[in-house]
C-alpha atoms as a PDB file:
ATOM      1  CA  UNK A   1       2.513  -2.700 -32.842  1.00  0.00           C
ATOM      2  CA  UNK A   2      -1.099  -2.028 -31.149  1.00  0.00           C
ATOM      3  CA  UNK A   3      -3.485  -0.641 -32.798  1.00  0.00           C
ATOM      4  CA  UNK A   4      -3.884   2.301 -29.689  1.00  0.00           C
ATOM      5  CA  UNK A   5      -0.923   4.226 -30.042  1.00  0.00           C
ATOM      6  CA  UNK A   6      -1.658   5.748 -26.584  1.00  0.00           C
ATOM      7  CA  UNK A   7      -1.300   1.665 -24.927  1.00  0.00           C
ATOM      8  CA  UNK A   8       2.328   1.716 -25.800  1.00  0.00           C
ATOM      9  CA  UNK A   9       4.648   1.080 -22.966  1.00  0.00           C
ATOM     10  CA  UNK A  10       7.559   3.762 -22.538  1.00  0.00           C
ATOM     11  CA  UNK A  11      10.306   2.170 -20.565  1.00  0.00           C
ATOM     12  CA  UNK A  12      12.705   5.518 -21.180  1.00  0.00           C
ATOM     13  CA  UNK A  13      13.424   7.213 -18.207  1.00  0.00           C
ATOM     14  CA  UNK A  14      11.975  10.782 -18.157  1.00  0.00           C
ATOM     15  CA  UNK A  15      13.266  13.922 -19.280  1.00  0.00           C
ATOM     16  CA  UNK A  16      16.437  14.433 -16.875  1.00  0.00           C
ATOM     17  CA  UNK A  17      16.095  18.438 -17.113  1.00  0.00           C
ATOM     18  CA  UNK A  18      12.775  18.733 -15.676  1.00  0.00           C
ATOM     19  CA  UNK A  19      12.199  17.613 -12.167  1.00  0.00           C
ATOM     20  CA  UNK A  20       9.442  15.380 -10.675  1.00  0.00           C
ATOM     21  CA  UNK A  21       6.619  16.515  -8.982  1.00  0.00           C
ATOM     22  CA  UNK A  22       3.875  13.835  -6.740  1.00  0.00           C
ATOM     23  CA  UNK A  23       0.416  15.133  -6.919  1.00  0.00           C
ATOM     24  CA  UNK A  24      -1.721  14.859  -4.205  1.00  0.00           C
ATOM     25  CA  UNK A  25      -5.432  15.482  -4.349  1.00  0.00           C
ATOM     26  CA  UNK A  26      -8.823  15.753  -2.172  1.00  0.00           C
ATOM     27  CA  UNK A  27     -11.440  15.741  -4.132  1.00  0.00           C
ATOM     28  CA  UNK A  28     -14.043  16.342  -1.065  1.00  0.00           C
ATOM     29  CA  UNK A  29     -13.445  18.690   1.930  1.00  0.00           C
ATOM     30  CA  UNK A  30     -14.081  15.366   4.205  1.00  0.00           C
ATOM     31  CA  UNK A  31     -11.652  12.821   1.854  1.00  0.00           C
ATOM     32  CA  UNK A  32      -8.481  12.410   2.422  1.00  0.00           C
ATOM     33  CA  UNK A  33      -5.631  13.234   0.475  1.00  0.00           C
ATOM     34  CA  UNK A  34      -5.021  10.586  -1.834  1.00  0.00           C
ATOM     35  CA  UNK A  35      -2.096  10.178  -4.783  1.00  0.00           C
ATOM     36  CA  UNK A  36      -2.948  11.193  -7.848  1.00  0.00           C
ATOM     37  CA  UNK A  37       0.328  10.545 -10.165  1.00  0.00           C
ATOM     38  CA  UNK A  38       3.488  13.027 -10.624  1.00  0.00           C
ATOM     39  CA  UNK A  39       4.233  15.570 -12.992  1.00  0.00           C
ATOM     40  CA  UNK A  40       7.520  16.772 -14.823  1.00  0.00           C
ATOM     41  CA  UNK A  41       8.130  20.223 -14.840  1.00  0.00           C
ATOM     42  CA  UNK A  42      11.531  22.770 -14.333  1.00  0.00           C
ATOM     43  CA  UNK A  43       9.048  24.673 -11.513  1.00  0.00           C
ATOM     44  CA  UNK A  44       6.772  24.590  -9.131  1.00  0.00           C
ATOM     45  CA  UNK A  45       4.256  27.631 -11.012  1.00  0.00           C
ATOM     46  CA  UNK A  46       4.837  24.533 -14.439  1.00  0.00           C
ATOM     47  CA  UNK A  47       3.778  21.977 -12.175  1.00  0.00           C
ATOM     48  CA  UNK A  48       0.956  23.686  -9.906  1.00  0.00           C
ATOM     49  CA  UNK A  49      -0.570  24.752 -13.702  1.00  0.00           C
ATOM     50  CA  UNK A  50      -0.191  20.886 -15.303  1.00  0.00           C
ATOM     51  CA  UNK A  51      -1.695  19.904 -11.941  1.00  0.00           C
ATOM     52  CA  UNK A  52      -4.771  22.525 -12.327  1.00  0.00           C
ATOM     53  CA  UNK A  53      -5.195  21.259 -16.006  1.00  0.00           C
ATOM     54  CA  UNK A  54      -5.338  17.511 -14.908  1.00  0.00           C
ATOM     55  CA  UNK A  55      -7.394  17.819 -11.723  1.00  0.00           C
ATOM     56  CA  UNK A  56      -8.724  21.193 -11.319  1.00  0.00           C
ATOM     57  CA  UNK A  57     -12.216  20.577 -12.299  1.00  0.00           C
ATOM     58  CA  UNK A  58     -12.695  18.002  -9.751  1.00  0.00           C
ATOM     59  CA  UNK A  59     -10.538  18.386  -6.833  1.00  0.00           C
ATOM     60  CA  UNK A  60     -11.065  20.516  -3.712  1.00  0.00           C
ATOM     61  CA  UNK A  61      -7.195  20.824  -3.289  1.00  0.00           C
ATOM     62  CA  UNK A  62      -4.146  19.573  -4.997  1.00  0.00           C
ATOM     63  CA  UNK A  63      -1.203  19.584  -2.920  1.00  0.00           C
ATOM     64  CA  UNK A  64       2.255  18.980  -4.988  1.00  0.00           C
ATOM     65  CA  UNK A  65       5.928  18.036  -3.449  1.00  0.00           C
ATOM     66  CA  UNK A  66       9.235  17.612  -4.838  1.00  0.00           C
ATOM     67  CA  UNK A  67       9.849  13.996  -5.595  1.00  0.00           C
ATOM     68  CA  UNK A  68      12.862  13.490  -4.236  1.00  0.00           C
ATOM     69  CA  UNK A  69      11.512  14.643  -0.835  1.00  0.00           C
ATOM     70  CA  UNK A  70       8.557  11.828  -0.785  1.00  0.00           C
ATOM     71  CA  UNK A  71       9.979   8.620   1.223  1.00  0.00           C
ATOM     72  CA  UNK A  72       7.959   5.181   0.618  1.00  0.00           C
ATOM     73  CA  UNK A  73       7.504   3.548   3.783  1.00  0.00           C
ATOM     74  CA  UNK A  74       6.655  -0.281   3.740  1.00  0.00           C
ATOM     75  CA  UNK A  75       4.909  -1.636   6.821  1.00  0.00           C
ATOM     76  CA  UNK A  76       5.629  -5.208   7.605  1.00  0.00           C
ATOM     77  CA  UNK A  77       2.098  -5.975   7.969  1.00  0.00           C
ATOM     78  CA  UNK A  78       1.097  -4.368   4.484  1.00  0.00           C
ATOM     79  CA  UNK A  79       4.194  -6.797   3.420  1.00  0.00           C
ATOM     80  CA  UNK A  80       2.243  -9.675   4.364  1.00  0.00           C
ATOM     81  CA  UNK A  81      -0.985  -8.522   2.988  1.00  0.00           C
ATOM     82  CA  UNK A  82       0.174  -8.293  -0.748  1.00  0.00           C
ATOM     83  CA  UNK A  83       2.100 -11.635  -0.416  1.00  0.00           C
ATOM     84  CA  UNK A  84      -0.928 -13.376   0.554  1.00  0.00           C
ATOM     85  CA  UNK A  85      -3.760 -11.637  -1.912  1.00  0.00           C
ATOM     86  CA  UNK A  86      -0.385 -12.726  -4.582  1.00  0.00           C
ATOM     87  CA  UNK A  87      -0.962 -16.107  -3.166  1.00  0.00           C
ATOM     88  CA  UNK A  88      -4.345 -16.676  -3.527  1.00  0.00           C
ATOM     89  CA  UNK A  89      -4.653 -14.911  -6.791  1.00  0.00           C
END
């Protein structure tokens, strides 16, 4: 057991009752939006306020979306990328 109880590894799956949330946020009117995690909540008011609490203080916007309606694309070149900075790691 480590001596951080916070650097334990949770391989449960989340609470099934509450739905998942991606965070976006733009910390800078000229960045772009960039993923900042996901959150569990039953609503979007639950999620927008654990997004606020997280990020609030240092983003210019925080944009959240349903989980379920994200969709991870995979390039073929970004493919090839990984496999080679895997290679010559």
């Amino acid at each position: 057991m480590p001596d951080d109880p916070l650097s334990v590894t949770v391989d449960e799956p989340r609470d099934a009752v509450s739905r998942e949330w991606e965070l976006f946020v733009r910390e800078h009117e000229s960045d772009p939006l960039t993923h900042a995690g996901s959150v569990s909540a039953p609503s979007a008011d639950i999620a927008r306020e654990q997004a606020r609490q997280l990020f609030d203080w240092s983003a210019e916007a925080l944009w959240l979306c349903p989980a379920e309606a994200v969709e991870r694309c995979q390039t073929e070149r970004a493919s090839a990328v990984a496999a080679t900075e895997v290679d010559e790691a």
